[in-house]
Each structure stands twice: as structure tokens, then as C-alpha cells.
C-alpha atoms as a PDB file:
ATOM      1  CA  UNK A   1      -7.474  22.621   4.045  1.00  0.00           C
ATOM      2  CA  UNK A   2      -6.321  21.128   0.527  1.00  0.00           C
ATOM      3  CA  UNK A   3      -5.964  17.368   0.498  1.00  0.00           C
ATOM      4  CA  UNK A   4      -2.600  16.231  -0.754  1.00  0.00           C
ATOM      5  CA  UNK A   5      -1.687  14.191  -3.367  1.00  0.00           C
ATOM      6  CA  UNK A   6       1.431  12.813  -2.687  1.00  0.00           C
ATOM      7  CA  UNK A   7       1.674   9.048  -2.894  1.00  0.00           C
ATOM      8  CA  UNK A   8       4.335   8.585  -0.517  1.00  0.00           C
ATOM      9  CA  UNK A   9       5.125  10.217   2.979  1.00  0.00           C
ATOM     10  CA  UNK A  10       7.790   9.938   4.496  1.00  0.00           C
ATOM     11  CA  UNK A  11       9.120  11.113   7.724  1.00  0.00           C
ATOM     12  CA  UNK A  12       5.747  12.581   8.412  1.00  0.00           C
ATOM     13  CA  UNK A  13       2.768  11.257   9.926  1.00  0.00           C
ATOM     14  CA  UNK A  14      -0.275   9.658   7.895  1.00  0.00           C
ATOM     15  CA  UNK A  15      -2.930  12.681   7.756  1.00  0.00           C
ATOM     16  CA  UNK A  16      -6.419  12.059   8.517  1.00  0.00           C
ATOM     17  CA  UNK A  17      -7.736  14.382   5.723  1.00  0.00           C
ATOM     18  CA  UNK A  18     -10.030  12.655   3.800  1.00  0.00           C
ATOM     19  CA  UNK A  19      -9.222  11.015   0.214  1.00  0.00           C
ATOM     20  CA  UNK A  20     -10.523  13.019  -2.571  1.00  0.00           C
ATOM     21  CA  UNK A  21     -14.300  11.857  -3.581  1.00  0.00           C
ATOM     22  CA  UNK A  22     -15.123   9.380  -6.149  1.00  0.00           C
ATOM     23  CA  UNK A  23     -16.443  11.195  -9.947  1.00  0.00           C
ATOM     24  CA  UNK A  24     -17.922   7.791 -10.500  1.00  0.00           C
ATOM     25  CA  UNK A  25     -18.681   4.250  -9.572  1.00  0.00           C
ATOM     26  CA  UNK A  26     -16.412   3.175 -11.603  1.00  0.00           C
ATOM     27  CA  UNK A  27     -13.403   5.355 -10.001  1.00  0.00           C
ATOM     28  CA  UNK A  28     -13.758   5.241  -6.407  1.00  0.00           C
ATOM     29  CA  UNK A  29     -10.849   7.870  -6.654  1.00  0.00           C
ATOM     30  CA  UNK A  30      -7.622   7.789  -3.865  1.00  0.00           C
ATOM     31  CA  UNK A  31      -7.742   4.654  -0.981  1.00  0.00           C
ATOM     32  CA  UNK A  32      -5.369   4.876   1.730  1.00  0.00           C
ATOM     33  CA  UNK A  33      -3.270   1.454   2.275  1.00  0.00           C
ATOM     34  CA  UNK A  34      -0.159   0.784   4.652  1.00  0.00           C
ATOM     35  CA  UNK A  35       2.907  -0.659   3.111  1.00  0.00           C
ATOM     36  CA  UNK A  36       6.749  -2.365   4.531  1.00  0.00           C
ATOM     37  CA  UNK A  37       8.595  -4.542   5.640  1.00  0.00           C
ATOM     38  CA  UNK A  38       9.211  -6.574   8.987  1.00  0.00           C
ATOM     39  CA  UNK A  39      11.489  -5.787  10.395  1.00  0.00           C
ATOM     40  CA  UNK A  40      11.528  -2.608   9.399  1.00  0.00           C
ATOM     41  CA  UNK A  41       8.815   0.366   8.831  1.00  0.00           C
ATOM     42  CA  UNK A  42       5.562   0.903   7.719  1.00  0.00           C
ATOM     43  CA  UNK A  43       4.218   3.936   5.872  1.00  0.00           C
ATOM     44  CA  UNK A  44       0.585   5.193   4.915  1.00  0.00           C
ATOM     45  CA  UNK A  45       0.153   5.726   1.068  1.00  0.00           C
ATOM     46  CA  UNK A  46      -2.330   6.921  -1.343  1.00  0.00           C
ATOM     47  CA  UNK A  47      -3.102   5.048  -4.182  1.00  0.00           C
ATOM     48  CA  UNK A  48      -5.439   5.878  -7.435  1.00  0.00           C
ATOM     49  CA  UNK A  49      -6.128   4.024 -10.847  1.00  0.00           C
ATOM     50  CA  UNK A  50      -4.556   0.770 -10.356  1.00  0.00           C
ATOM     51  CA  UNK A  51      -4.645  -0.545  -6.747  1.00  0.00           C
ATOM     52  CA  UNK A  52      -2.050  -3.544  -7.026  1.00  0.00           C
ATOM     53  CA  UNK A  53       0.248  -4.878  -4.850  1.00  0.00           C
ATOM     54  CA  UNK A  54       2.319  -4.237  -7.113  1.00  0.00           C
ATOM     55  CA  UNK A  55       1.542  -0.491  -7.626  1.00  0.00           C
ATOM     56  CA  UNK A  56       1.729   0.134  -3.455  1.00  0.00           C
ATOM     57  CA  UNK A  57       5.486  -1.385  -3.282  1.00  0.00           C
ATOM     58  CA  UNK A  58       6.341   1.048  -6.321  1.00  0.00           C
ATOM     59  CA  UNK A  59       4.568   4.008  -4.449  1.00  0.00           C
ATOM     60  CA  UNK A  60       6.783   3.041  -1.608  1.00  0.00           C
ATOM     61  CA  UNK A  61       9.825   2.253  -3.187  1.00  0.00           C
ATOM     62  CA  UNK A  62      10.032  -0.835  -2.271  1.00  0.00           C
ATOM     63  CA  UNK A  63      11.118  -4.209  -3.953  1.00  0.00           C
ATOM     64  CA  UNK A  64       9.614  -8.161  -3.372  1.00  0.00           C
ATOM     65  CA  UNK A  65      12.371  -9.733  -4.704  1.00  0.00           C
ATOM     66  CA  UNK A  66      12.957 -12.485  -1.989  1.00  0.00           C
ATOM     67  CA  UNK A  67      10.213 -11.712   0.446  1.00  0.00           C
ATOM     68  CA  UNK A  68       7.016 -13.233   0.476  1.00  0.00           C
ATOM     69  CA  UNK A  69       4.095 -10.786   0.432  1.00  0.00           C
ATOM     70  CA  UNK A  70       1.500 -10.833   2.757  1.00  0.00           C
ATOM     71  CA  UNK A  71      -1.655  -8.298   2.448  1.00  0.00           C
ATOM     72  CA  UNK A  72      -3.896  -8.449   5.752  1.00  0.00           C
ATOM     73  CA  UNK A  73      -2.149 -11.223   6.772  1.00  0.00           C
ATOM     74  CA  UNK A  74      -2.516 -13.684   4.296  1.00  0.00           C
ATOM     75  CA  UNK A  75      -0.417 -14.971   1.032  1.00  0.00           C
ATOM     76  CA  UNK A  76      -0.494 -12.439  -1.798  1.00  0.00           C
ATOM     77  CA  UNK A  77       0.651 -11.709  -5.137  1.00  0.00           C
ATOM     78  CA  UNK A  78       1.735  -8.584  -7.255  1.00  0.00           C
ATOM     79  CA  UNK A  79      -1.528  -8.544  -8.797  1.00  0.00           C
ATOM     80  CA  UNK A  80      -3.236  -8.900  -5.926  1.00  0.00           C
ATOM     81  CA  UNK A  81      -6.012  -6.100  -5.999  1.00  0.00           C
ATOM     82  CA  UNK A  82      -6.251  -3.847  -3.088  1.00  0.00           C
ATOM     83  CA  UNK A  83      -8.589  -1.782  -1.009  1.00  0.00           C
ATOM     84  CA  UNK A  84      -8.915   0.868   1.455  1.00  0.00           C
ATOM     85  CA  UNK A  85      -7.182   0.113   4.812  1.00  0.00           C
ATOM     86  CA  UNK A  86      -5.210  -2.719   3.325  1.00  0.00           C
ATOM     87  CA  UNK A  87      -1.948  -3.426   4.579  1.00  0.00           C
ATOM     88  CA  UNK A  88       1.011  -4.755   2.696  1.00  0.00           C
ATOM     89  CA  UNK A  89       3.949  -6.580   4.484  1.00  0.00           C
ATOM     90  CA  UNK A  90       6.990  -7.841   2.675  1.00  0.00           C
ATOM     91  CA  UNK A  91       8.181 -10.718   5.150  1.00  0.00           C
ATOM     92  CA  UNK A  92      11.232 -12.690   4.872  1.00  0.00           C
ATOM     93  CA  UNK A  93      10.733 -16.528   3.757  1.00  0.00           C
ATOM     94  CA  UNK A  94      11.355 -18.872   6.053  1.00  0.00           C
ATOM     95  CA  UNK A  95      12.992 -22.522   5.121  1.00  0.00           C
ATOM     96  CA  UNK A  96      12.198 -25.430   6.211  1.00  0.00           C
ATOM     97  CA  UNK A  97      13.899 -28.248   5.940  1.00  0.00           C
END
């Protein structure tokens, strides 16, 4: 079976084919991370070259602008590197008073 390429899936689910095999150390070729919003959905995409925060929201079409970001829980960044299994939330920000 050929492993796909796509970067984004959509209504289908995540498929457990394995990620293409790294050519060197230095390119540990496609990582699988989980990316949206709460409320809302989360999707499986594969990312390879740059693994930002930044480049997963692209990959899913999705924007920061007024969420907070939060990758495996915790406070994140657009350049926040990422790696296999991560999972990227855009949250709404809560005020306080």
C-alpha cells in the first residue's frame, strides 16, 4: 500500500500507515501531529521540513489570531518546534479581571 502524502485530511480518518523513513539524521522525514480548536475538531496531519506551530495551523488551515496556543497542554508559540504525536490546540483566552 503507498503511503500518502497529503498534509491535511479531512473528513477521513487518520491512517495508521507508517510515515515515510528518514534519508538522514538530519531529516527525520514526515511526523504525524494533531491539530484544532476547542470547541471544535481535531485532525491528524503530516508534517515535513519545518515542524512549527506555525507550519501545523497552515497545514490545517487554521488561524491563532485571538486564541492562545497550547501544544501538549502547555503555553506555546508559533515557533514552537514540534514532534511526532504532538498535539496543537488553539483555545480561547480567558479574562480575568
Amino acid at each position: 500500500m503507498a503511503t500518502a502524502t497529503a498534509t491535511r485530511s479531512r473528513s477521513t480518518a487518520a491512517r495508521s500507515a507508517p510515515a515515510p523513513k528518514a534519508k538522514s539524521a538530519k531529516d527525520p522525514g514526515f511526523i504525524e501531529v494533531r491539530v484544532g480548536r476547542l470547541p471544535g475538531r481535531i485532525e491528524s496531519i503530516a508534517l515535513n521540513g519545518r515542524r512549527t506551530v506555525k507550519d501545523a495551523l497552515e497545514g490545517a488551515g487554521l488561524s491563532a489570531d485571538g486564541k492562545e496556543i497550547r501544544v501538549q497542554g502547555k503555553a506555546a508559540t508559533l515557533a514552537t518546534e514540534l514532534k511526532a504525536g504532538h498535539t496543537v490546540l488553539l483555545v480561547g483566552k480567558i479574562k480575568g479581571n
